[in-house]
PDB file of N, CA and C in Angstrom:
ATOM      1  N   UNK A   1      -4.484 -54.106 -11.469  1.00  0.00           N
ATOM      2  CA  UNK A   1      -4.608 -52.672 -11.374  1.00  0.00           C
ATOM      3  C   UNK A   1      -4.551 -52.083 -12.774  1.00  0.00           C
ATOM      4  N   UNK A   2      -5.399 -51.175 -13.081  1.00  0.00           N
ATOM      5  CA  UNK A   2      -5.463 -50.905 -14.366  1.00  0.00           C
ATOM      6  C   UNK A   2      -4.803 -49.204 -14.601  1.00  0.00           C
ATOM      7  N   UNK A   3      -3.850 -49.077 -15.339  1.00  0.00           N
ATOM      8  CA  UNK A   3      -3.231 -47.509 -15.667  1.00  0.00           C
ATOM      9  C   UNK A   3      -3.885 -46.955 -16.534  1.00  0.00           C
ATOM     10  N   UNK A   4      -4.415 -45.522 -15.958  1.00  0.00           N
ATOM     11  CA  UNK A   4      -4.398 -44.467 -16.420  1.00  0.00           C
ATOM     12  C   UNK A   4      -3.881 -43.631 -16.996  1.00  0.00           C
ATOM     13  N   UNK A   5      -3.972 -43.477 -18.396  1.00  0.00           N
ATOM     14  CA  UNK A   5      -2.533 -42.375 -18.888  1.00  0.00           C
ATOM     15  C   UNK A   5      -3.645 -41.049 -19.314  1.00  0.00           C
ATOM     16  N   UNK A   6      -2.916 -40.093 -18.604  1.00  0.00           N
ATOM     17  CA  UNK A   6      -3.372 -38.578 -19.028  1.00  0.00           C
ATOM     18  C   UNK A   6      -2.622 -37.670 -20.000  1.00  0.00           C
ATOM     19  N   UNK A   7      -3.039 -37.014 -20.896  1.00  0.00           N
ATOM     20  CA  UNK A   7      -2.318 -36.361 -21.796  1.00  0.00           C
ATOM     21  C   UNK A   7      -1.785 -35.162 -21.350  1.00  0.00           C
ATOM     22  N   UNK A   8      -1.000 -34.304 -21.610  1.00  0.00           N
ATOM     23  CA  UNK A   8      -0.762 -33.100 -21.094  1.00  0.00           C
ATOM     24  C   UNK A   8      -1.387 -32.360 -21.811  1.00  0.00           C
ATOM     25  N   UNK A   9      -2.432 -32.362 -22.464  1.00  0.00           N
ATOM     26  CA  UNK A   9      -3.299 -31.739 -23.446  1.00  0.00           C
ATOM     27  C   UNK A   9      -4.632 -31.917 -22.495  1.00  0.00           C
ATOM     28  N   UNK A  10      -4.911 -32.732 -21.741  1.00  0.00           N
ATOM     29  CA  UNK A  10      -6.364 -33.028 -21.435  1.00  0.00           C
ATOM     30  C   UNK A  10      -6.075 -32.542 -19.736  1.00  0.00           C
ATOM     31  N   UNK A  11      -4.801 -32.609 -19.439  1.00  0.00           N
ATOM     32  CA  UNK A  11      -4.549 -31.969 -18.160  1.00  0.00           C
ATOM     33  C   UNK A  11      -4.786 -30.449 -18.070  1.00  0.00           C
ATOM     34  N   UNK A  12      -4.244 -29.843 -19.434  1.00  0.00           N
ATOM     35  CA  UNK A  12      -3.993 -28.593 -19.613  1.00  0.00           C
ATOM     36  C   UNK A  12      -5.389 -27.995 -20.641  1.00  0.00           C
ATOM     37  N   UNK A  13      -6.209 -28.481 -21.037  1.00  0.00           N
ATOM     38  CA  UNK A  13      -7.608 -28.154 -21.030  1.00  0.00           C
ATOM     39  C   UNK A  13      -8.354 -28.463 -19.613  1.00  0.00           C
ATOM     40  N   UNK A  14      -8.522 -29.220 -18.417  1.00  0.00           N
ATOM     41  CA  UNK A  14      -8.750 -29.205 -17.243  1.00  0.00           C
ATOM     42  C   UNK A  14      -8.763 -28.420 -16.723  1.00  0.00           C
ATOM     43  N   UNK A  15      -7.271 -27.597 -16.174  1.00  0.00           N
ATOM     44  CA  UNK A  15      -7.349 -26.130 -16.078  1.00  0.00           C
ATOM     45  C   UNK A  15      -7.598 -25.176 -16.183  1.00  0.00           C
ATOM     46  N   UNK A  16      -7.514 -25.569 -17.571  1.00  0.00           N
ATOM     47  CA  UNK A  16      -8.263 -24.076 -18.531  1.00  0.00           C
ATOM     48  C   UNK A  16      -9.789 -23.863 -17.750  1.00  0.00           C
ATOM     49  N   UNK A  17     -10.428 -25.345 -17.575  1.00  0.00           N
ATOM     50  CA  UNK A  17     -12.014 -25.607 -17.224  1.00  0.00           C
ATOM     51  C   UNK A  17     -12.063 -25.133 -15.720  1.00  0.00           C
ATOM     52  N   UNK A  18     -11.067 -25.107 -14.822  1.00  0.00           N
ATOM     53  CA  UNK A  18     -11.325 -25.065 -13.893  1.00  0.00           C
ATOM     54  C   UNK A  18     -10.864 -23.455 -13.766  1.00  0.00           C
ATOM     55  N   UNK A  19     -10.123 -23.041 -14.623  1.00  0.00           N
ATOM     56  CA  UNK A  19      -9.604 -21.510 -14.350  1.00  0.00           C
ATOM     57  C   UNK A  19     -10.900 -20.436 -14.566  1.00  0.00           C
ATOM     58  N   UNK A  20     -11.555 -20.866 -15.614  1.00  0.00           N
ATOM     59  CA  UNK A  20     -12.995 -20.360 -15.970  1.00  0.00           C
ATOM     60  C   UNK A  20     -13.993 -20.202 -15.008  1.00  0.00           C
ATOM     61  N   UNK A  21     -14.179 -21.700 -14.523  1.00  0.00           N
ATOM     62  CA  UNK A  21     -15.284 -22.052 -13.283  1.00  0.00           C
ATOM     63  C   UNK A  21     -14.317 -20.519 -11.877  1.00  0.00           C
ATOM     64  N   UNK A  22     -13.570 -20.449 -11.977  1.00  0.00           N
ATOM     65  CA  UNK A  22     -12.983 -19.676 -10.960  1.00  0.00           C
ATOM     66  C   UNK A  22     -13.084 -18.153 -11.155  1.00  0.00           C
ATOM     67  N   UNK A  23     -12.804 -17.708 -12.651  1.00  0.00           N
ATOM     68  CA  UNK A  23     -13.314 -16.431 -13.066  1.00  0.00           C
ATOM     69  C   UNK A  23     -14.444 -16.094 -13.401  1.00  0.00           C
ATOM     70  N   UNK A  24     -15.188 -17.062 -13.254  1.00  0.00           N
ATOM     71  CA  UNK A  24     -16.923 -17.214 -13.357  1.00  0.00           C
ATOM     72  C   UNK A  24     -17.299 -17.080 -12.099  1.00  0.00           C
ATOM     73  N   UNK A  25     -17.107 -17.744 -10.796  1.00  0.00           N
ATOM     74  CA  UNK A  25     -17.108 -17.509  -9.443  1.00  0.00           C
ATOM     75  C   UNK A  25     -16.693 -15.805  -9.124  1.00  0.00           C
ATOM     76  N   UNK A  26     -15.807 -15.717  -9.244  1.00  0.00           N
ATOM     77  CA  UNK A  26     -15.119 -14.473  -9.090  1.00  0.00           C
ATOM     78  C   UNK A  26     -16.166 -13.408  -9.929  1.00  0.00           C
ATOM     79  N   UNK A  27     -16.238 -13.062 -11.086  1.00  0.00           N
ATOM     80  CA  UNK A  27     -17.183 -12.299 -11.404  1.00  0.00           C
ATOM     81  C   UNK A  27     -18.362 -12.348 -10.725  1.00  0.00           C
ATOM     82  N   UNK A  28     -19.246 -13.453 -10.366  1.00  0.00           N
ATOM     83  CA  UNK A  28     -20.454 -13.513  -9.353  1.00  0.00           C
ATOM     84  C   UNK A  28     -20.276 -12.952  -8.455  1.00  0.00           C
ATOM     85  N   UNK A  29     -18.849 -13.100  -7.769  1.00  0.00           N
ATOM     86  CA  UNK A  29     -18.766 -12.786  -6.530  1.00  0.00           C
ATOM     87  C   UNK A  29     -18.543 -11.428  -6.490  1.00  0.00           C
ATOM     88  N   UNK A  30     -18.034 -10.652  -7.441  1.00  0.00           N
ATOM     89  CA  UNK A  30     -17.714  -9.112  -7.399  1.00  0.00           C
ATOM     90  C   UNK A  30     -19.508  -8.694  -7.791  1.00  0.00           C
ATOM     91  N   UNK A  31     -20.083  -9.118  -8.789  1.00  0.00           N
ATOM     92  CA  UNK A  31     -21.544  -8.640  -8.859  1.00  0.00           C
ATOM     93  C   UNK A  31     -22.540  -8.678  -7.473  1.00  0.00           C
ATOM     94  N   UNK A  32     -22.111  -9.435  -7.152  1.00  0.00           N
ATOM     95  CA  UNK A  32     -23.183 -10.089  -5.649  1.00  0.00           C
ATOM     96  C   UNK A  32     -22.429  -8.546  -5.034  1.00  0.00           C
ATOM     97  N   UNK A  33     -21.288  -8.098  -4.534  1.00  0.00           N
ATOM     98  CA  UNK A  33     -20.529  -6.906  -4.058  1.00  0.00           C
ATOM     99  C   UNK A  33     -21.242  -5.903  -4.527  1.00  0.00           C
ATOM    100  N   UNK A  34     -21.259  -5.215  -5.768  1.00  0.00           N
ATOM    101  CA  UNK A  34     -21.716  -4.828  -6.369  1.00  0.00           C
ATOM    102  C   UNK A  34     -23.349  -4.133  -6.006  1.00  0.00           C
ATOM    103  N   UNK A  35     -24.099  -5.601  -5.974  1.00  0.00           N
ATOM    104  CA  UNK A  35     -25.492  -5.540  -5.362  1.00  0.00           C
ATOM    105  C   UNK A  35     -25.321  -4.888  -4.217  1.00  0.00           C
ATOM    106  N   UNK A  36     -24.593  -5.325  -3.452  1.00  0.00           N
ATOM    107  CA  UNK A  36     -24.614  -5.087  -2.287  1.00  0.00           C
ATOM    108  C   UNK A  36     -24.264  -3.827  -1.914  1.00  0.00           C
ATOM    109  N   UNK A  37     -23.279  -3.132  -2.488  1.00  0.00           N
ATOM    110  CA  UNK A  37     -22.696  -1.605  -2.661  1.00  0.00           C
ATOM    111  C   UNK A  37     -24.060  -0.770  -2.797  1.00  0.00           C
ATOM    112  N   UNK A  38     -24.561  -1.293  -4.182  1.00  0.00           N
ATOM    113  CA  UNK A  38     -25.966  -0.315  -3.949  1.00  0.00           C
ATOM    114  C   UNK A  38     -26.786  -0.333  -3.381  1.00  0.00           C
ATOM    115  N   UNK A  39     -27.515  -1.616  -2.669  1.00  0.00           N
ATOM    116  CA  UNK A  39     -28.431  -1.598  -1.926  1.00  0.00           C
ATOM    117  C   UNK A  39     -27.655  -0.807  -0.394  1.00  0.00           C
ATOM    118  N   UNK A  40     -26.465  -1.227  -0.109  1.00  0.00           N
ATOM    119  CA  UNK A  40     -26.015   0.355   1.127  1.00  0.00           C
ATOM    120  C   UNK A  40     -26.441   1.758   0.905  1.00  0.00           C
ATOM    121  N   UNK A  41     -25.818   1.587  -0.974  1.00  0.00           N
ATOM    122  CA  UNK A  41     -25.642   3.465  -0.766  1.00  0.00           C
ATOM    123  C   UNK A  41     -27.154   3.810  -1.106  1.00  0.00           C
ATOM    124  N   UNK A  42     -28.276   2.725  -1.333  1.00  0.00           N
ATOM    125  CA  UNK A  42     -29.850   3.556  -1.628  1.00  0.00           C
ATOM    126  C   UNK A  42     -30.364   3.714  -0.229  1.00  0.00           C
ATOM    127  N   UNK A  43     -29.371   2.381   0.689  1.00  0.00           N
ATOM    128  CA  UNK A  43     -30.014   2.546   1.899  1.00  0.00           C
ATOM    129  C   UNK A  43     -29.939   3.671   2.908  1.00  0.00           C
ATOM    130  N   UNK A  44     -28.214   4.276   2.407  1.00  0.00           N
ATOM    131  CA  UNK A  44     -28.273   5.635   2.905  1.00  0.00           C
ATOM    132  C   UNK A  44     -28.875   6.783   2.639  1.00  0.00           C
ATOM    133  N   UNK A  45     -29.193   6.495   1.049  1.00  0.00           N
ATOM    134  CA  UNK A  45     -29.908   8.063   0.388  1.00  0.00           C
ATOM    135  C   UNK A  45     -31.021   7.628   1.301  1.00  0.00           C
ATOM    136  N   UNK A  46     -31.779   6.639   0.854  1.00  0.00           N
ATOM    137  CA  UNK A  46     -33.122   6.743   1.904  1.00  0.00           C
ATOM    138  C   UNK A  46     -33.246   7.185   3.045  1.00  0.00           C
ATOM    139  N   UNK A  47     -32.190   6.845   4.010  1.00  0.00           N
ATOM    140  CA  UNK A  47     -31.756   7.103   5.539  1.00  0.00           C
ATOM    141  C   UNK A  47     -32.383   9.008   5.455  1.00  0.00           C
ATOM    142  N   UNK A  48     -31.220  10.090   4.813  1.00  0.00           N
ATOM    143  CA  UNK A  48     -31.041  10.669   4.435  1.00  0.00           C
ATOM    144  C   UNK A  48     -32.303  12.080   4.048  1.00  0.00           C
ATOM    145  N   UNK A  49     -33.114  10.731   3.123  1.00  0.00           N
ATOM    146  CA  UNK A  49     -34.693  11.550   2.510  1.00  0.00           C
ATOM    147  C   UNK A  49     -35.658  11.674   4.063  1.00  0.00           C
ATOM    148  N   UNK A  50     -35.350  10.268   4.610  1.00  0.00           N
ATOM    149  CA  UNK A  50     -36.754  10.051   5.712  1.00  0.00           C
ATOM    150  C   UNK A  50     -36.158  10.930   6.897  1.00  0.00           C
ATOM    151  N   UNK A  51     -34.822  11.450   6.563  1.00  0.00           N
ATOM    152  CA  UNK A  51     -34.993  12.505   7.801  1.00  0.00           C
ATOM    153  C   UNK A  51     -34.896  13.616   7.672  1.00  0.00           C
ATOM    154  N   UNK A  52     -35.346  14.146   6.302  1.00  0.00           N
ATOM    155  CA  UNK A  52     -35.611  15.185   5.375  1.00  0.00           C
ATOM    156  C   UNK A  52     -37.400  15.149   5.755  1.00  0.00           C
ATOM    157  N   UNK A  53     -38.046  13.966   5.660  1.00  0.00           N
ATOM    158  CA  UNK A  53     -39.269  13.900   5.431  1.00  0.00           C
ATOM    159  C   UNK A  53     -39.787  14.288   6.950  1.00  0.00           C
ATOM    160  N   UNK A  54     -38.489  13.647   8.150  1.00  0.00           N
ATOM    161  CA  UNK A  54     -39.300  13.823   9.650  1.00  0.00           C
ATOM    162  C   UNK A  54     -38.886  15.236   9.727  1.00  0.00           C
ATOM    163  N   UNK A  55     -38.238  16.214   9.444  1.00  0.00           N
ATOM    164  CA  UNK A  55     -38.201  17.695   9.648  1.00  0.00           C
ATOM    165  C   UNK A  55     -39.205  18.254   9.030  1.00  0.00           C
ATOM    166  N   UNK A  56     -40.090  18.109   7.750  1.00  0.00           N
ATOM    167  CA  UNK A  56     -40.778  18.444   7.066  1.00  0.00           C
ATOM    168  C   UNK A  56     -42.148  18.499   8.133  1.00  0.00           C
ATOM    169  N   UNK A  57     -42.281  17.368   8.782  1.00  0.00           N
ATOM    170  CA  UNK A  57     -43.435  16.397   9.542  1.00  0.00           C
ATOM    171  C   UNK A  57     -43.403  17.572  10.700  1.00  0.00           C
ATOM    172  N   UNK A  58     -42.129  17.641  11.740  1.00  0.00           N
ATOM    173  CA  UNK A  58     -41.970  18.442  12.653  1.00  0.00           C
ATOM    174  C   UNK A  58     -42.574  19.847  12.181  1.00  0.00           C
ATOM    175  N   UNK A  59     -41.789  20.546  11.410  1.00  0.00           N
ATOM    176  CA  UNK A  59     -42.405  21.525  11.119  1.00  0.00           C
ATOM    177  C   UNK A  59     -43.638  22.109  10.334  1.00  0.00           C
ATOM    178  N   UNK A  60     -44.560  20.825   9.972  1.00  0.00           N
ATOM    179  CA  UNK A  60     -46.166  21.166  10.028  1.00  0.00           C
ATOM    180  C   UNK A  60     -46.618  21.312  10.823  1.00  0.00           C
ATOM    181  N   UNK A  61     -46.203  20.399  11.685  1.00  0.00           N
ATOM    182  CA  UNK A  61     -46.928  20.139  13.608  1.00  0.00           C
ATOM    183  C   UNK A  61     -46.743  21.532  13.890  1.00  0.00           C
ATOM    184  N   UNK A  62     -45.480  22.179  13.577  1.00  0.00           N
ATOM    185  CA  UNK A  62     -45.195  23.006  14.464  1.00  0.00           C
ATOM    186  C   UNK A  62     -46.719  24.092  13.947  1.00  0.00           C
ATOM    187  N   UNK A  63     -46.411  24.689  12.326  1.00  0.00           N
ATOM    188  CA  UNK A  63     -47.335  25.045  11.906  1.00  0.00           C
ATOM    189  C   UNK A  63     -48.775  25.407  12.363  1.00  0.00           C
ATOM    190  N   UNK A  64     -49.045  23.965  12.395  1.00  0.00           N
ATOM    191  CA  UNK A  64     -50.624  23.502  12.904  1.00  0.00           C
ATOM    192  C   UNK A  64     -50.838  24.189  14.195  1.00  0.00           C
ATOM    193  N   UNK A  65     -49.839  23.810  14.970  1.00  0.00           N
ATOM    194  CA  UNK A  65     -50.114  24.227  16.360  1.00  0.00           C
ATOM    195  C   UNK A  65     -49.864  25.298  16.831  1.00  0.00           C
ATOM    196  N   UNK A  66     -49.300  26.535  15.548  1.00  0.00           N
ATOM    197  CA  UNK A  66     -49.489  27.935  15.922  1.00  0.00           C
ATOM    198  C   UNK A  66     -50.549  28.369  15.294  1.00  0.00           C
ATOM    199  N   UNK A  67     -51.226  27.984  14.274  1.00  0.00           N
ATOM    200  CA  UNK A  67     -52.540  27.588  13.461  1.00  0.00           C
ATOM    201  C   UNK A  67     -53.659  27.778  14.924  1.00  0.00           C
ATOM    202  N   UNK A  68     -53.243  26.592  15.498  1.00  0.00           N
ATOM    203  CA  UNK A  68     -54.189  26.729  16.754  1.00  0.00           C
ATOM    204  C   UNK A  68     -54.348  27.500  17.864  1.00  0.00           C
ATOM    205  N   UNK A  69     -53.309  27.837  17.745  1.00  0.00           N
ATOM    206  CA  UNK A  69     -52.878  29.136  18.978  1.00  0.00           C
ATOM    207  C   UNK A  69     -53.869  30.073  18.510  1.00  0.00           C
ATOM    208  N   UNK A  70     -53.407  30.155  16.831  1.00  0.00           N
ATOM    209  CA  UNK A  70     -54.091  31.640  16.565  1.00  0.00           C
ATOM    210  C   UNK A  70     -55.584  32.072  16.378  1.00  0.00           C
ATOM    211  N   UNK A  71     -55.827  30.732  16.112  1.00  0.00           N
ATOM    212  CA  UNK A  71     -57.525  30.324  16.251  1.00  0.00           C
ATOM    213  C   UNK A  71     -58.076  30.457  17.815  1.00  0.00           C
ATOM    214  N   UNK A  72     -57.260  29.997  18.773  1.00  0.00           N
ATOM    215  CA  UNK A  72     -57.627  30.179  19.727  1.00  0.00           C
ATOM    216  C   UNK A  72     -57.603  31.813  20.058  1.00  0.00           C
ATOM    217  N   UNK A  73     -57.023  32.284  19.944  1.00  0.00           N
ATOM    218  CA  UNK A  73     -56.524  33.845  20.122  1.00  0.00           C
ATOM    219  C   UNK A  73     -57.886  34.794  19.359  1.00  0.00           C
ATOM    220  N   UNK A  74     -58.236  33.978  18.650  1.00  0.00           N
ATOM    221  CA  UNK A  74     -59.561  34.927  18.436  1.00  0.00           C
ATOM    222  C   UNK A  74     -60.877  34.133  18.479  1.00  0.00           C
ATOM    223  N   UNK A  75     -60.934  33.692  18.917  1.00  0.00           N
ATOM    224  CA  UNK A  75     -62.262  33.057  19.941  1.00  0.00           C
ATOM    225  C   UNK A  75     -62.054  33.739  21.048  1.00  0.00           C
ATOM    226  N   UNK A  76     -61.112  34.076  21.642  1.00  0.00           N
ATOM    227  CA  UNK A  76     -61.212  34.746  22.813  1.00  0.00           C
ATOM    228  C   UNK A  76     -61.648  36.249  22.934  1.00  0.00           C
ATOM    229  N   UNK A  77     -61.226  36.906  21.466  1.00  0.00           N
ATOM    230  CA  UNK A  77     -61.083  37.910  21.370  1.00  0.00           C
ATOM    231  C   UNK A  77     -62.672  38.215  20.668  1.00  0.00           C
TER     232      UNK A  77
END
């Protein structure tokens, strides 16, 4: 059987390597959050605009179709 001797120097750079790999994870993982935060809150402004845009829509129709009334109203007349 053959022994292994580890230094407490090469143990304690290990850590260091693995504490990094972990605050490297961790930062990804708050950026990936991050992404994700904004793609919600654009998804709400958007939400927000397109039902800004369907009132806009409604009230051309509405428009149009007193447009037509009034066109009709003098053809008759």
């Amino acid at each position: 059987m053959q022994r292994i001797e580890i230094s407490s120097h090469h143990v304690a750079r290990m850590a260091s390597h693995i504490a990094a790999a972990s605050v490297e994870q961790s930062s990804s993982s708050n950026g990936i959050a991050n992404e994700m935060d904004e793609l919600i809150r654009l998804n709400e402004a958007s939400s927000g605009s397109l039902a800004m845009v369907g009132q806009a829509v409604e009230q051309v129709e509405q428009a149009v179709n007193g447009l037509d009334q009034l066109v009709d109203f003098f053809r008759v007349v």
